[in-house]
PDB file of N, CA and C in Angstrom:
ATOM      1  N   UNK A   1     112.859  91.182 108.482  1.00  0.00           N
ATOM      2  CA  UNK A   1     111.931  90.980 107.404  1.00  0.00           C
ATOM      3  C   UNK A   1     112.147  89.624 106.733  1.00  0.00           C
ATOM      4  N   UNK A   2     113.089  89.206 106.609  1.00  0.00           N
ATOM      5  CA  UNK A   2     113.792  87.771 105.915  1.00  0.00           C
ATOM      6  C   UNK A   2     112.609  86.902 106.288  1.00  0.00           C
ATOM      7  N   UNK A   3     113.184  86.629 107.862  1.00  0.00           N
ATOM      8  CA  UNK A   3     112.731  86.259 109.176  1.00  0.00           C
ATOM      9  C   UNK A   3     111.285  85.696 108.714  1.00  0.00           C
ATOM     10  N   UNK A   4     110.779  87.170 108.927  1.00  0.00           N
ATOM     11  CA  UNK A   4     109.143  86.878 108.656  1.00  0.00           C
ATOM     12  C   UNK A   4     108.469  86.543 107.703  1.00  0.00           C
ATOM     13  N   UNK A   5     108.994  87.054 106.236  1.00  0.00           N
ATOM     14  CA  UNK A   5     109.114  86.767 105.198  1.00  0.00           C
ATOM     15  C   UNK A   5     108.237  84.847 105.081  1.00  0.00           C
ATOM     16  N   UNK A   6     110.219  84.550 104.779  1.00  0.00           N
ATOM     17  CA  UNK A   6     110.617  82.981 104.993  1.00  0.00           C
ATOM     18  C   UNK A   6     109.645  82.488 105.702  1.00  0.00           C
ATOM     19  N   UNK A   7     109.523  82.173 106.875  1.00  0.00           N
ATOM     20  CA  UNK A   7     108.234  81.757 107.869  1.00  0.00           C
ATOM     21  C   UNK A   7     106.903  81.881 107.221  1.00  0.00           C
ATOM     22  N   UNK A   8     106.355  82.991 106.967  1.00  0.00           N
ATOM     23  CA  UNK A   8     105.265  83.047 106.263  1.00  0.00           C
ATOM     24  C   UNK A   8     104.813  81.824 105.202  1.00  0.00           C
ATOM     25  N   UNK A   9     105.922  82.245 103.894  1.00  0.00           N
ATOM     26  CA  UNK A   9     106.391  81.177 103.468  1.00  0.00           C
ATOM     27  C   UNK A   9     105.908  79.801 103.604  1.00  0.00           C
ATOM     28  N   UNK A  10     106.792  79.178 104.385  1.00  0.00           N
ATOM     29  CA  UNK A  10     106.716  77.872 105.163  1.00  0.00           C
ATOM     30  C   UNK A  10     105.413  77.628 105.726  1.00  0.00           C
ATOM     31  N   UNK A  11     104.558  78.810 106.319  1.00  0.00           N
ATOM     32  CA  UNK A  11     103.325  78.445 106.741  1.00  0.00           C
ATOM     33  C   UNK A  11     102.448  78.196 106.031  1.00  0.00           C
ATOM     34  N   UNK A  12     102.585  78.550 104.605  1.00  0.00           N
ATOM     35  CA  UNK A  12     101.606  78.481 103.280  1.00  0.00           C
ATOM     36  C   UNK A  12     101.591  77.260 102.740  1.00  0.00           C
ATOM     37  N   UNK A  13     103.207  77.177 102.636  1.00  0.00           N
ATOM     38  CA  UNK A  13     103.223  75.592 102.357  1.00  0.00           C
ATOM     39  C   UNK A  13     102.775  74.354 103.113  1.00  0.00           C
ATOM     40  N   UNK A  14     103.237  74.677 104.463  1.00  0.00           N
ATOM     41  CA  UNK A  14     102.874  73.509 105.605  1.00  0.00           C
ATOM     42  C   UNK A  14     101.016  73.230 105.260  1.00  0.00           C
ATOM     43  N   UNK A  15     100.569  74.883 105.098  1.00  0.00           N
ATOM     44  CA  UNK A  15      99.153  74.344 104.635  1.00  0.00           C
ATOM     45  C   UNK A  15      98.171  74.062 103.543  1.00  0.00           C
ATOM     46  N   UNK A  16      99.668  73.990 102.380  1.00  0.00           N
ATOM     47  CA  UNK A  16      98.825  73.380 101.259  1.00  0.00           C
ATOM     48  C   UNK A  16      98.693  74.001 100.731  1.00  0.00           C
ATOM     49  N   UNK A  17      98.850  75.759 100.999  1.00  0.00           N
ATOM     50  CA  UNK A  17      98.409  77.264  99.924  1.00  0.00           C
ATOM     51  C   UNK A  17      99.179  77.101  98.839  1.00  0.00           C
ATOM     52  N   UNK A  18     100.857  76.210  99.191  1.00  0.00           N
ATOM     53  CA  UNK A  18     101.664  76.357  97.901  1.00  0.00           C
ATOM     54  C   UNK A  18     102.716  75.381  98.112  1.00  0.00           C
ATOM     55  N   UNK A  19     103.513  75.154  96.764  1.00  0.00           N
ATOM     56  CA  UNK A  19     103.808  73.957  97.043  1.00  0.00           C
ATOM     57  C   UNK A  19     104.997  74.040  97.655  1.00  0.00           C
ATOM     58  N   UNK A  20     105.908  72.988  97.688  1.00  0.00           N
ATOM     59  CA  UNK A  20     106.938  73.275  98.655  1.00  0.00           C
ATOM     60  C   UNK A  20     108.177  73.803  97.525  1.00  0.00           C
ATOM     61  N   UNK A  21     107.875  73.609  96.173  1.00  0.00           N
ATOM     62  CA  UNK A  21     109.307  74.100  95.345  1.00  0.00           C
ATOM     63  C   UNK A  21     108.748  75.437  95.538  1.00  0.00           C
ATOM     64  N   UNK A  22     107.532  76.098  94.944  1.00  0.00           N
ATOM     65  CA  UNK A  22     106.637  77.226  95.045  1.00  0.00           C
ATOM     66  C   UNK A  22     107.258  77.901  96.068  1.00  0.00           C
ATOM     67  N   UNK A  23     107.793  77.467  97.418  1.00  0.00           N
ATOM     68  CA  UNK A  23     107.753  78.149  98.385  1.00  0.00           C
ATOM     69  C   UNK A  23     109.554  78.439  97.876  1.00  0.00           C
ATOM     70  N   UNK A  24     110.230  77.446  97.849  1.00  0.00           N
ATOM     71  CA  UNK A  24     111.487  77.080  97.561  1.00  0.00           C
ATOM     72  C   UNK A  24     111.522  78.595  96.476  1.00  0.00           C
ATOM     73  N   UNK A  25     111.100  78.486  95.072  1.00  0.00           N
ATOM     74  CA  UNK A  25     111.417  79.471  94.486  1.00  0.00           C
ATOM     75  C   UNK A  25     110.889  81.051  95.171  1.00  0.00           C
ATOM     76  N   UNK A  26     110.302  81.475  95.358  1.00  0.00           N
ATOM     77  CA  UNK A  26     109.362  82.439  95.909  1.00  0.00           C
ATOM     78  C   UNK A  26     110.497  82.825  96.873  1.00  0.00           C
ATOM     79  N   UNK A  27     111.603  82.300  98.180  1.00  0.00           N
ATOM     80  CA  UNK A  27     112.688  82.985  98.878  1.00  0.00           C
ATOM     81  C   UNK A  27     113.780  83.154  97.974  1.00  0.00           C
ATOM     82  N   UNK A  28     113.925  82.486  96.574  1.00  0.00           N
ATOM     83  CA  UNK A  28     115.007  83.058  96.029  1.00  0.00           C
ATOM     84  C   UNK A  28     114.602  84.501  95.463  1.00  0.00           C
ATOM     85  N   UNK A  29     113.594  84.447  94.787  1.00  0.00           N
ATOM     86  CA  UNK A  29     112.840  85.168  94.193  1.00  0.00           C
ATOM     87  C   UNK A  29     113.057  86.795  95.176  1.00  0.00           C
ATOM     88  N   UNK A  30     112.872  86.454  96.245  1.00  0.00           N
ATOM     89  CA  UNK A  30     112.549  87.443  97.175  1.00  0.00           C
ATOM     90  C   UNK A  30     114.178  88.169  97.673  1.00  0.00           C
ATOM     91  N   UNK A  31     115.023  86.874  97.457  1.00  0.00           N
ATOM     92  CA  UNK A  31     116.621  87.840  97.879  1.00  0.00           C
ATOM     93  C   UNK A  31     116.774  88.547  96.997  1.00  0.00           C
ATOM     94  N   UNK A  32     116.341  88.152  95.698  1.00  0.00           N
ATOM     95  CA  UNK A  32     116.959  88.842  94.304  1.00  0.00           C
ATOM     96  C   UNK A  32     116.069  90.217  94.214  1.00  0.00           C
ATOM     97  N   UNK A  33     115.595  90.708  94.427  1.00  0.00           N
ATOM     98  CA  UNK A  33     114.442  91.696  94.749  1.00  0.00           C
ATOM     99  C   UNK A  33     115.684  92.947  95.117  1.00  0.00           C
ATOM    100  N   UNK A  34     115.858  94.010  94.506  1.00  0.00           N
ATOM    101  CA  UNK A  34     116.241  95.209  94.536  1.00  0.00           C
ATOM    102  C   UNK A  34     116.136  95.645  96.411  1.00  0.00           C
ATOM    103  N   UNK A  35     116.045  94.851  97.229  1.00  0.00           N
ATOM    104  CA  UNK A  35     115.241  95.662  98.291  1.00  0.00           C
ATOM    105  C   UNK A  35     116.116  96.519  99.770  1.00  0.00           C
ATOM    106  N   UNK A  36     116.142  97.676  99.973  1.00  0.00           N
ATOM    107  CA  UNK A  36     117.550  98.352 100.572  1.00  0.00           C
ATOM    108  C   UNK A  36     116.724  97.893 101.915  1.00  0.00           C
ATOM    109  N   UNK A  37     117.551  97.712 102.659  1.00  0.00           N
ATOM    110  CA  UNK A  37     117.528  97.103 104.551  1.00  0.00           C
ATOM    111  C   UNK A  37     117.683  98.698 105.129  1.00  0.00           C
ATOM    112  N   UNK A  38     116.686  99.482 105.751  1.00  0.00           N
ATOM    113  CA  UNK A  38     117.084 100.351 107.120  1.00  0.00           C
ATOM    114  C   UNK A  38     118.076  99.987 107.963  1.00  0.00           C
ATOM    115  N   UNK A  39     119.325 100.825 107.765  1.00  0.00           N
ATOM    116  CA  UNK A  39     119.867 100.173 109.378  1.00  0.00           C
ATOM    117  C   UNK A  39     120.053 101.556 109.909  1.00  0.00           C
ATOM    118  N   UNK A  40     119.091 102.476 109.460  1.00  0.00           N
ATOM    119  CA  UNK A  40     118.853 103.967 110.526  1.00  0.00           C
ATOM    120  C   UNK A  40     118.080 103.937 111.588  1.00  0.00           C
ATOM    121  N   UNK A  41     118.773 103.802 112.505  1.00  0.00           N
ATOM    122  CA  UNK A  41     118.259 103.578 114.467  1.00  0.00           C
ATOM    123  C   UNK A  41     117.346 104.017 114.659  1.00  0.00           C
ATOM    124  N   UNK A  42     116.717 105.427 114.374  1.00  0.00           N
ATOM    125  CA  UNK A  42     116.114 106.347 114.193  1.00  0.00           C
ATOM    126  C   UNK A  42     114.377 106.070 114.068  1.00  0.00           C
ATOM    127  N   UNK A  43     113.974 104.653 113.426  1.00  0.00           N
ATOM    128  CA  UNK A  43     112.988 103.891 113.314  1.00  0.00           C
ATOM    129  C   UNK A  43     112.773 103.481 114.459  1.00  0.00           C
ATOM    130  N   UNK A  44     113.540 103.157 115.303  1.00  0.00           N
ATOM    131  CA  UNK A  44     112.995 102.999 116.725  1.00  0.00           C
ATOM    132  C   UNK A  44     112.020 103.554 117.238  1.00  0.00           C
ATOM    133  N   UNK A  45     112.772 104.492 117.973  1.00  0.00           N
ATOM    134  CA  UNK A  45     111.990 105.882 118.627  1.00  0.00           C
ATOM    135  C   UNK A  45     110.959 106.116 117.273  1.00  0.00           C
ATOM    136  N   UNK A  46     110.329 106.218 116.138  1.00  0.00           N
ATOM    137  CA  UNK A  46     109.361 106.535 115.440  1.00  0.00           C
ATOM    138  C   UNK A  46     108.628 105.651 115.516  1.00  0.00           C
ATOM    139  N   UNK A  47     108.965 104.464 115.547  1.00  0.00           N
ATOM    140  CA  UNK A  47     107.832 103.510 115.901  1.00  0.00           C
ATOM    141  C   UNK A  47     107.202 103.283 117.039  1.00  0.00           C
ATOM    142  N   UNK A  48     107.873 103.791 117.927  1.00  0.00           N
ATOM    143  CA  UNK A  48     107.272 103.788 119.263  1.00  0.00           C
ATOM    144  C   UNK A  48     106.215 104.878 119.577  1.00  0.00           C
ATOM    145  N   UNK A  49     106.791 106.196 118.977  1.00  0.00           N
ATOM    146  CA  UNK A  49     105.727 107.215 118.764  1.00  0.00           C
ATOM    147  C   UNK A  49     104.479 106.582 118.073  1.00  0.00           C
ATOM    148  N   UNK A  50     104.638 106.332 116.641  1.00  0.00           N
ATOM    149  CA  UNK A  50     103.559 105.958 116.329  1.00  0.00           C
ATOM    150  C   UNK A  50     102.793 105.073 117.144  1.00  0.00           C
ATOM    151  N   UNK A  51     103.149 103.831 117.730  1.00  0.00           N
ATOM    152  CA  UNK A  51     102.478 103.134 118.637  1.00  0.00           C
ATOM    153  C   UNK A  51     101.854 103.727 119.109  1.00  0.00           C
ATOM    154  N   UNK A  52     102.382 104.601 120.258  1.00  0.00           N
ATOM    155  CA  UNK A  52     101.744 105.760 120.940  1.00  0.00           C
ATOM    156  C   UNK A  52     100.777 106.316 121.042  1.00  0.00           C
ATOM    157  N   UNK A  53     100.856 106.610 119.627  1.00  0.00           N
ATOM    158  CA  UNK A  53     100.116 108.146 119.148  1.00  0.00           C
ATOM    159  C   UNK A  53      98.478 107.204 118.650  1.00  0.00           C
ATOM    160  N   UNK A  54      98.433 105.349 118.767  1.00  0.00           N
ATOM    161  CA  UNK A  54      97.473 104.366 118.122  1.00  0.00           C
ATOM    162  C   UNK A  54      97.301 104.050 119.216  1.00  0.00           C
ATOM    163  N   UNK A  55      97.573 104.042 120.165  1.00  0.00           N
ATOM    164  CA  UNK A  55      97.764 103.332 121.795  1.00  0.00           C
ATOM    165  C   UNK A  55      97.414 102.003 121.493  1.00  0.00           C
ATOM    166  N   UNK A  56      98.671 101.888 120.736  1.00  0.00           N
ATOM    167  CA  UNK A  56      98.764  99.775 120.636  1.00  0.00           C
ATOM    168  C   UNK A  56      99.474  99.568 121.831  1.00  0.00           C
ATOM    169  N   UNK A  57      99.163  97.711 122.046  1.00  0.00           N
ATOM    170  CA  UNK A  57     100.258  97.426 123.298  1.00  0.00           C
ATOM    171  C   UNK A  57     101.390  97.284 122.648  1.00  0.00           C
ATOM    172  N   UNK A  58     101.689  97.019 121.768  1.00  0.00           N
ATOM    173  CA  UNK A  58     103.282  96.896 120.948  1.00  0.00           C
ATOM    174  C   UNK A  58     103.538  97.601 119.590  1.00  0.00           C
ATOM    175  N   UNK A  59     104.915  97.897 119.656  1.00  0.00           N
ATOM    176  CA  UNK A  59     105.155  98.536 118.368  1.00  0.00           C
ATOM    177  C   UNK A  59     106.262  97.607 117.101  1.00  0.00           C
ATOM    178  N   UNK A  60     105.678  96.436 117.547  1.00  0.00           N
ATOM    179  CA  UNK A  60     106.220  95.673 116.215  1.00  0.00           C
ATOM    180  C   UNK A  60     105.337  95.938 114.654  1.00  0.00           C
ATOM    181  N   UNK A  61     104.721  96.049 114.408  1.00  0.00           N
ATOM    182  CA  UNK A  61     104.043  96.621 113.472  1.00  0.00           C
ATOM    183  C   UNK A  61     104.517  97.890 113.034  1.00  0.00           C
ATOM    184  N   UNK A  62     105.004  98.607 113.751  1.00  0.00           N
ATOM    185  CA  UNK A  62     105.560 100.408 113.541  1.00  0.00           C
ATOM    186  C   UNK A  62     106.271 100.484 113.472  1.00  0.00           C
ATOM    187  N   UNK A  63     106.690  99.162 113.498  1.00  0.00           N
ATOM    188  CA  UNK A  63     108.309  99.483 112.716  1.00  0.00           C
ATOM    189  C   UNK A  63     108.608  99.286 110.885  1.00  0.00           C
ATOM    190  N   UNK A  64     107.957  98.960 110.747  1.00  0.00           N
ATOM    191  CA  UNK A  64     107.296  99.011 109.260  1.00  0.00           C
ATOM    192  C   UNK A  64     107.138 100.248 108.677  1.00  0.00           C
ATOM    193  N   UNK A  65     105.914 101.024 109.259  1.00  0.00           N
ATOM    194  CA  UNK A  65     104.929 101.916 109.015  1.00  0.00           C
ATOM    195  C   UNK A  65     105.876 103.543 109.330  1.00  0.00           C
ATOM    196  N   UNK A  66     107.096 103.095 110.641  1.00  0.00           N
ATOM    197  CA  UNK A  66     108.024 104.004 110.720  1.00  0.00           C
ATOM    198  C   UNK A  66     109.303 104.121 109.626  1.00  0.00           C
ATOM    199  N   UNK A  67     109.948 102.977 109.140  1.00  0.00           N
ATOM    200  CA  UNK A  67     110.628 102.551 108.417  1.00  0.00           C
ATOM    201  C   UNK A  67     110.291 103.148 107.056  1.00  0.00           C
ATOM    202  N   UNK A  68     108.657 103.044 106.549  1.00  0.00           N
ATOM    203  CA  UNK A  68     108.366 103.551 105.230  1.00  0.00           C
ATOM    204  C   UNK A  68     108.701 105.371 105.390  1.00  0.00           C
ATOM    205  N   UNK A  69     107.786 105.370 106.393  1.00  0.00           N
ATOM    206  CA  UNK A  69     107.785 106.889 107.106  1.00  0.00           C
ATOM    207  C   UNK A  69     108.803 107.757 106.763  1.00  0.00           C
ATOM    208  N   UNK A  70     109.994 107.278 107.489  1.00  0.00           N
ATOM    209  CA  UNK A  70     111.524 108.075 107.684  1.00  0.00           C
ATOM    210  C   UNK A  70     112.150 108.358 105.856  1.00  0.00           C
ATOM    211  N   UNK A  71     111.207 107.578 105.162  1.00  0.00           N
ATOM    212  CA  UNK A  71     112.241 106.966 103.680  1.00  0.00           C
ATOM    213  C   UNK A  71     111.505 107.623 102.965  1.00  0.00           C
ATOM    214  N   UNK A  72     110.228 107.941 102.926  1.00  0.00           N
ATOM    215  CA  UNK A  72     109.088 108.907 102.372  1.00  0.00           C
ATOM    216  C   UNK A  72     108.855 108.052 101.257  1.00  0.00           C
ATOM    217  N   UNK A  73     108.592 106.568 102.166  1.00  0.00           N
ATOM    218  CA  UNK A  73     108.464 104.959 100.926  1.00  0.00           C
ATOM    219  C   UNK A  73     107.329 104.952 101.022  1.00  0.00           C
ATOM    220  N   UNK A  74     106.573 104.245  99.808  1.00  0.00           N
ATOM    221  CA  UNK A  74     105.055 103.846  99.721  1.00  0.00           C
ATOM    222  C   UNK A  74     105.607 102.735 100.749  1.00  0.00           C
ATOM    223  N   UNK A  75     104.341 102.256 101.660  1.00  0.00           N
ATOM    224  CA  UNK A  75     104.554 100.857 102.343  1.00  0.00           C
ATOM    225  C   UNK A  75     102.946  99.841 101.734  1.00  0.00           C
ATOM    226  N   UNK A  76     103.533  99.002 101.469  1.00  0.00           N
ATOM    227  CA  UNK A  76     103.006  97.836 100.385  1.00  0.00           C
ATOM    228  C   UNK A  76     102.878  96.598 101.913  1.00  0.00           C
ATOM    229  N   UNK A  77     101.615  96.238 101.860  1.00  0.00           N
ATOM    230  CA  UNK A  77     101.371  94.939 102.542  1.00  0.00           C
ATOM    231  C   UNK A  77      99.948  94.187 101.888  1.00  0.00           C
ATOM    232  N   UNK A  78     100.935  93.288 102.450  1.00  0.00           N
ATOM    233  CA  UNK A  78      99.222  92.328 102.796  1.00  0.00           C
ATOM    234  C   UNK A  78      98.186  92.252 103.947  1.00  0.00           C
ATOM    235  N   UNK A  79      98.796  93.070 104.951  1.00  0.00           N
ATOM    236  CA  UNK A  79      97.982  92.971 106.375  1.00  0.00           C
ATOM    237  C   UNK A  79      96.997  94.159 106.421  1.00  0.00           C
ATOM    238  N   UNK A  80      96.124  93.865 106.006  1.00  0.00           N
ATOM    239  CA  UNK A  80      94.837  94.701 106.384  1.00  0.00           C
ATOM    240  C   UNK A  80      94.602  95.508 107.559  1.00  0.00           C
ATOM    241  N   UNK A  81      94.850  95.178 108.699  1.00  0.00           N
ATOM    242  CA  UNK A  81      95.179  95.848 110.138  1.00  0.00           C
ATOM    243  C   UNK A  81      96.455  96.819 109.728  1.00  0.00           C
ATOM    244  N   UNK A  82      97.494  96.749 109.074  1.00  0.00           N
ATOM    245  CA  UNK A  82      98.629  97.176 109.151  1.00  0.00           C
ATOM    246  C   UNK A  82      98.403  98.711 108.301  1.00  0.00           C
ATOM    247  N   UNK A  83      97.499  97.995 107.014  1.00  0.00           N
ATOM    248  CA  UNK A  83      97.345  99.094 106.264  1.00  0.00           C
ATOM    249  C   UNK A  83      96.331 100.529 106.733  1.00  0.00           C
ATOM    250  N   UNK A  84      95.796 100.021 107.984  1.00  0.00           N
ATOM    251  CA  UNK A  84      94.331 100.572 108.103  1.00  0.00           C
ATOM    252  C   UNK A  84      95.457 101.544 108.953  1.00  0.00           C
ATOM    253  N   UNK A  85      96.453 101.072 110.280  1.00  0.00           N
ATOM    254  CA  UNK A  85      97.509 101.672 110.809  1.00  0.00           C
ATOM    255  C   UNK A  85      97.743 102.531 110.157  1.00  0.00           C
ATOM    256  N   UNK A  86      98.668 102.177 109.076  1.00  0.00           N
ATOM    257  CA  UNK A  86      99.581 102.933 108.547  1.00  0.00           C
ATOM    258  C   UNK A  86      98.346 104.873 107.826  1.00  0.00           C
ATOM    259  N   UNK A  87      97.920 104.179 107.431  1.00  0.00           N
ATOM    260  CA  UNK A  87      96.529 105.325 106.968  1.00  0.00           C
ATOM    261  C   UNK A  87      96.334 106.650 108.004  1.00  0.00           C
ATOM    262  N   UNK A  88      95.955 105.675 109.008  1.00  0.00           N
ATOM    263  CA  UNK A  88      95.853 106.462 110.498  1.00  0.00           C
ATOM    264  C   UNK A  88      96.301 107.673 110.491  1.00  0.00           C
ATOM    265  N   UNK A  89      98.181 107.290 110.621  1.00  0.00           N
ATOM    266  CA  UNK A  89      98.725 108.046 110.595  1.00  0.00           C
ATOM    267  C   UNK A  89      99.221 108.892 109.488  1.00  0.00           C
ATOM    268  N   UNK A  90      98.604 108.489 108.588  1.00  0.00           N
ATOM    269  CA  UNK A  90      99.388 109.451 107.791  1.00  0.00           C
ATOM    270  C   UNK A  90     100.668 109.139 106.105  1.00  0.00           C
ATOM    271  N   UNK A  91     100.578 107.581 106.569  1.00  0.00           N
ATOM    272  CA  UNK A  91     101.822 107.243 106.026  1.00  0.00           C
ATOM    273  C   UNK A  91     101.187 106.380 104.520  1.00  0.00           C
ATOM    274  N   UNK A  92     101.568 107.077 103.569  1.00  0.00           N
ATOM    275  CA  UNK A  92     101.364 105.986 102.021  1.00  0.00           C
ATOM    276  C   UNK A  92     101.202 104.625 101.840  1.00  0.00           C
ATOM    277  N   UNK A  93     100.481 104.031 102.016  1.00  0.00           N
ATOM    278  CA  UNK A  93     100.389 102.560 102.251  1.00  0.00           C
ATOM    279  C   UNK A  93      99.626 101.995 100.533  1.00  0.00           C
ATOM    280  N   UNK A  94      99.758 100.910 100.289  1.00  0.00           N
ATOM    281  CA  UNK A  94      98.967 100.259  99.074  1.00  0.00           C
ATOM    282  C   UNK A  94      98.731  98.791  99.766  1.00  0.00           C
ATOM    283  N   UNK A  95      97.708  98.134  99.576  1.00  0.00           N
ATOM    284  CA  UNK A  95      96.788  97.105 100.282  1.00  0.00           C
ATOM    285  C   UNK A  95      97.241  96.093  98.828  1.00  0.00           C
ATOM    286  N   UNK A  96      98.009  95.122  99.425  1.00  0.00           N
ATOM    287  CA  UNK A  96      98.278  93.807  98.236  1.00  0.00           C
ATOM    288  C   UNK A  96      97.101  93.094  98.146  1.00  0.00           C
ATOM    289  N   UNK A  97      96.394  92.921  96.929  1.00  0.00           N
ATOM    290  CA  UNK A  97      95.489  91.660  96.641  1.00  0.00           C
ATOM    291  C   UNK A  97      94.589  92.166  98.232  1.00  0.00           C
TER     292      UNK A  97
END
């Protein structure tokens, strides 16, 4: 999530959406964030089901949507595709902005 996070990030800035301290504060902003890391394996195999069960070609996305799943977490995005997913199945989602 860092990962993708950060990158995102950087892509906003590279295009001008924000500035480069903007971006600079916004990853501190984001470590300091209360936010607990899954390291229950268990999201695997659920994301793959879910894939499955959507007949996507990949289950990078479900790992999200499995992750909220297993935790009985609202899952919060910005990806419109992700949220429409997550719905699908079943899983609490809220649509950012």
């Amino acid at each position: 999530m860092w990962a993708e996070v950060t990158s995102a990030l950087r892509r906003a800035s590279r295009a001008g959406r924000i500035t480069a301290e903007d971006t600079a504060q916004a990853v501190l902003d984001l470590i300091r964030l209360p936010i607990i890391m899954l390291t229950d394996l268990s999201v695997h195999p659920r994301a793959l089901d879910l894939a499955s069960r959507l007949d996507l070609g990949n289950a990078y996305d479900m790992q999200y949507v499995a992750a909220a799943d297993l935790q009985g977490a609202l899952l919060m995005t910005l990806d419109r595709g992700l949220y429409q997913l997550a719905s699908q199945v079943g899983v609490p989602t809220r649509l950012i902005a």
